[in-house]
C-alpha atoms as a PDB file:
ATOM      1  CA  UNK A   1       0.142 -24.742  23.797  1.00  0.00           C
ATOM      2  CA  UNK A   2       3.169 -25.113  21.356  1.00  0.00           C
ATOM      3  CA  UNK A   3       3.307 -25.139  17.767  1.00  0.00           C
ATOM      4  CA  UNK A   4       5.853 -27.260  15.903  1.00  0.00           C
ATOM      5  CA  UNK A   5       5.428 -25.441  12.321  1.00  0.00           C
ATOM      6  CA  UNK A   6       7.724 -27.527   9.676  1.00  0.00           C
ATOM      7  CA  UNK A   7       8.769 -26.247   6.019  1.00  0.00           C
ATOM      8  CA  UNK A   8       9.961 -29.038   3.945  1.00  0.00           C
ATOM      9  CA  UNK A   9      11.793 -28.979   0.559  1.00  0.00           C
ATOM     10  CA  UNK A  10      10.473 -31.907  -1.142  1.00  0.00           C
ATOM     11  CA  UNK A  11      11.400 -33.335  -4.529  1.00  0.00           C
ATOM     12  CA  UNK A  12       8.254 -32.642  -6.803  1.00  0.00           C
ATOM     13  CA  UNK A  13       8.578 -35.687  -8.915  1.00  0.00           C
ATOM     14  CA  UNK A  14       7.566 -38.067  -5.793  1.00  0.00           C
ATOM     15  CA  UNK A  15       4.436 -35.323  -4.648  1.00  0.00           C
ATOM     16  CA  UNK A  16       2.105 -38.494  -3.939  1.00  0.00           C
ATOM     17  CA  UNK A  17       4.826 -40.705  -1.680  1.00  0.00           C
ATOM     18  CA  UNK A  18       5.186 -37.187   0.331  1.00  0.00           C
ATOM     19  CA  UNK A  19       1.492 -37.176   0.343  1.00  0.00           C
ATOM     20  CA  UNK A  20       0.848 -40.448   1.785  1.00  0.00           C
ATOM     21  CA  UNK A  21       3.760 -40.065   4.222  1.00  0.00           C
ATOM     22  CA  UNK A  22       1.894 -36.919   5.316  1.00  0.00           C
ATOM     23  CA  UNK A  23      -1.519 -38.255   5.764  1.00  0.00           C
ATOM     24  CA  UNK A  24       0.460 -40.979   8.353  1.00  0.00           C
ATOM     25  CA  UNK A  25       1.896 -38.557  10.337  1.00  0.00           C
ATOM     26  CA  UNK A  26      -1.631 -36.565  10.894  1.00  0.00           C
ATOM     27  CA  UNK A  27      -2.738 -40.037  12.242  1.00  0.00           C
ATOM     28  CA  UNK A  28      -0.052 -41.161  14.276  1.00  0.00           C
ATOM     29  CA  UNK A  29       0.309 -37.574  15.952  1.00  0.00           C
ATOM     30  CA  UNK A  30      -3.277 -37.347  16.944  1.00  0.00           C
ATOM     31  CA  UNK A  31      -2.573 -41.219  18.271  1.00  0.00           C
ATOM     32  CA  UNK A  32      -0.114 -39.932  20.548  1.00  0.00           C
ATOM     33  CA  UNK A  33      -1.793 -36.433  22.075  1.00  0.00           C
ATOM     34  CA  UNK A  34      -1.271 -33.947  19.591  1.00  0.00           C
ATOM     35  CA  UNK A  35      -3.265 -31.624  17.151  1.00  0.00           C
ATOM     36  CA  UNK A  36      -2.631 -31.776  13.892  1.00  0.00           C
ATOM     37  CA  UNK A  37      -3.492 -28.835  11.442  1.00  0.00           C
ATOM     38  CA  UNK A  38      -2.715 -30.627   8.340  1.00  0.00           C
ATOM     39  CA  UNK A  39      -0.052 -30.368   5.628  1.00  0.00           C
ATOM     40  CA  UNK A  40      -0.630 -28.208   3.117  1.00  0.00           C
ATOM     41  CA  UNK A  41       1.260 -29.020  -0.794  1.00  0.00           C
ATOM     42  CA  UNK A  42       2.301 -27.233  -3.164  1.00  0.00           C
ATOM     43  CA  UNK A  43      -0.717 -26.042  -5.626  1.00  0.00           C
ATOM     44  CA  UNK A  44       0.398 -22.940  -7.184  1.00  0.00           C
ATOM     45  CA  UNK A  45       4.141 -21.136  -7.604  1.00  0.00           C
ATOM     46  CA  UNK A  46       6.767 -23.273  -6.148  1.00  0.00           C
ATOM     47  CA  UNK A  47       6.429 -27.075  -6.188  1.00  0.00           C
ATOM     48  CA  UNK A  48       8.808 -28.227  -4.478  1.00  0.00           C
ATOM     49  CA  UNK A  49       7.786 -26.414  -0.747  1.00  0.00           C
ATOM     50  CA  UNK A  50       5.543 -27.987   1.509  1.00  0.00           C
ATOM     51  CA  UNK A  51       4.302 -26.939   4.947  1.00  0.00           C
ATOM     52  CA  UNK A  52       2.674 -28.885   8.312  1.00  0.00           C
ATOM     53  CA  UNK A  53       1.393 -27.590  11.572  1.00  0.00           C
ATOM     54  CA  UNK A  54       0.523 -29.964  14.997  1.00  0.00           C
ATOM     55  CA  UNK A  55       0.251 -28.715  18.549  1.00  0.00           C
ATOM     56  CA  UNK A  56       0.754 -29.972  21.903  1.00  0.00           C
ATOM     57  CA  UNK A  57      -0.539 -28.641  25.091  1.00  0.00           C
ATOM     58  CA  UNK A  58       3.059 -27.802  26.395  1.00  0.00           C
ATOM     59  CA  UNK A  59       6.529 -28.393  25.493  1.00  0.00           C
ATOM     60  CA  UNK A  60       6.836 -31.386  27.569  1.00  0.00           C
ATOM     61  CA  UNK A  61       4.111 -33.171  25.971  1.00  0.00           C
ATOM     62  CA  UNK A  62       6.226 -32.348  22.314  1.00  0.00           C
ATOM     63  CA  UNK A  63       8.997 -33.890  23.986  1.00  0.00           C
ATOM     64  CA  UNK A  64       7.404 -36.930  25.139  1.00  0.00           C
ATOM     65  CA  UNK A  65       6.104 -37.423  21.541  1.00  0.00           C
ATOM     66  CA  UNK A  66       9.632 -37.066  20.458  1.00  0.00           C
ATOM     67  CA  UNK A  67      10.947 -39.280  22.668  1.00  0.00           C
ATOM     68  CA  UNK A  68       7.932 -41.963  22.295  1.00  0.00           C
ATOM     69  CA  UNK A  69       8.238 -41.774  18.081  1.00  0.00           C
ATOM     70  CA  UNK A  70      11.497 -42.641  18.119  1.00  0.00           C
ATOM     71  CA  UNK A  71      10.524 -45.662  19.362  1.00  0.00           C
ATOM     72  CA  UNK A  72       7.147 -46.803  17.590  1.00  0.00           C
ATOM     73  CA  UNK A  73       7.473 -48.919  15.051  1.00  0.00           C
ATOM     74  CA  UNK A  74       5.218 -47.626  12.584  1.00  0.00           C
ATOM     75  CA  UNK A  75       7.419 -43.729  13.192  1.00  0.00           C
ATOM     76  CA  UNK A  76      10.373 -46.008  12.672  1.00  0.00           C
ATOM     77  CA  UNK A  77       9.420 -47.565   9.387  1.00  0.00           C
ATOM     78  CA  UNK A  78       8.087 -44.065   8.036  1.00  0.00           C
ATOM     79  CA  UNK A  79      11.250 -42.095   8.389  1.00  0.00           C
ATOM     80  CA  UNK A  80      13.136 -45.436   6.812  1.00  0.00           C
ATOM     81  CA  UNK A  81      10.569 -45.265   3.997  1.00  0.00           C
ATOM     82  CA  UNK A  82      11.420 -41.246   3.379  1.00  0.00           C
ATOM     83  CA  UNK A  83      15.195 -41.813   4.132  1.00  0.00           C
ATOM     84  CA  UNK A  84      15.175 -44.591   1.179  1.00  0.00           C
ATOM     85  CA  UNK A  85      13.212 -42.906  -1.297  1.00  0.00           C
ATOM     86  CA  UNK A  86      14.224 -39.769  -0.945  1.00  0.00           C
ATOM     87  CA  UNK A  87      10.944 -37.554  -1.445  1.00  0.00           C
ATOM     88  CA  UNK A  88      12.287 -35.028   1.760  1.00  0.00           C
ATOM     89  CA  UNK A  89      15.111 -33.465   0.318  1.00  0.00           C
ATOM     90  CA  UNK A  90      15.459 -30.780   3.850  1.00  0.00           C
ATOM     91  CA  UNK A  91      12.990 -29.578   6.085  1.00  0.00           C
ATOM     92  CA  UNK A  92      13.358 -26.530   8.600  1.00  0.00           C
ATOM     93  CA  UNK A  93      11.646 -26.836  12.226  1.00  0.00           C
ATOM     94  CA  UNK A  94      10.032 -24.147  14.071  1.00  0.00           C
ATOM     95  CA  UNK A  95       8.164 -23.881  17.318  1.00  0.00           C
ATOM     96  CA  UNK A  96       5.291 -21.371  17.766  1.00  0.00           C
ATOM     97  CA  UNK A  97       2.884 -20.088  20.228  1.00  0.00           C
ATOM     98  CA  UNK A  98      -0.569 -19.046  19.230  1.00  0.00           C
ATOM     99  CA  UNK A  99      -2.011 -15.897  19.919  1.00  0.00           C
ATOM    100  CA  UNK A 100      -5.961 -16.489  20.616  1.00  0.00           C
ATOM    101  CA  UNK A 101      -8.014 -13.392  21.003  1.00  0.00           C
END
C-alpha cells in the first residue's frame, strides 16, 4: 500500500470553495481504486494549512490514477476551477507507507 499524504497552503478567505473541491476529490478517488482518508481543515491555530490522505494498493495503481485523472473530465474541470479561483495557493506532496501492527 502507498500513501500520497498532501499539505496544502490554502487562502483562508475561500475555506468553503476548498471545501467543496475537497469533498470531489474523496469521490472521484474512491471512483477510480483508491482510499481516501479525508481532508482535514483548518479548525484551530493556523488557517490557512490544510491536509489530505488516500491510498492505493501499490505505486502502480497511484500512477495509473495519475495518468487516468489527467484525462477525466470532471479531474479536468476541478483543477481549472482551483487554477481560476485561486483557493490553493501551494501544496507539498508526500508518499508514505503504513506501518500496521
Amino acid at each position: 500500500m502507498i500513501t500520497c499524504h498532501v499539505k496544502y497552503t490554502i487562502d483562508p478567505y475561500q475555506l468553503d470553495a476548498f471545501e467543496r473541491y475537497s469533498r470531489d476529490w474523496v469521490r472521484i478517488v474512491r471512483r477510480m481504486g483508491g482510499e481516501h482518508h479525508g481532508y482535514f481543515l483548518p479548525a484551530e491555530g493556523a488557517n490557512n494549512i490544510a491536509y489530505c490522505l488516500f491510498s492505493f494498493a501499490s505505486l502502480s495503481d497511484y500512477e495509473r490514477y495519475r495518468r487516468e485523472s489527467a484525462e477525466d473530465q470532471e479531474c479536468i474541470e476541478l483543477v481549472g476551477m482551483a487554477t481560476r479561483q485561486k483557493f490553493i495557493l501551494s501544496y507539498e506532496r508526500s508518499f508514505l507507507r503504513p506501518v500496521l501492527q
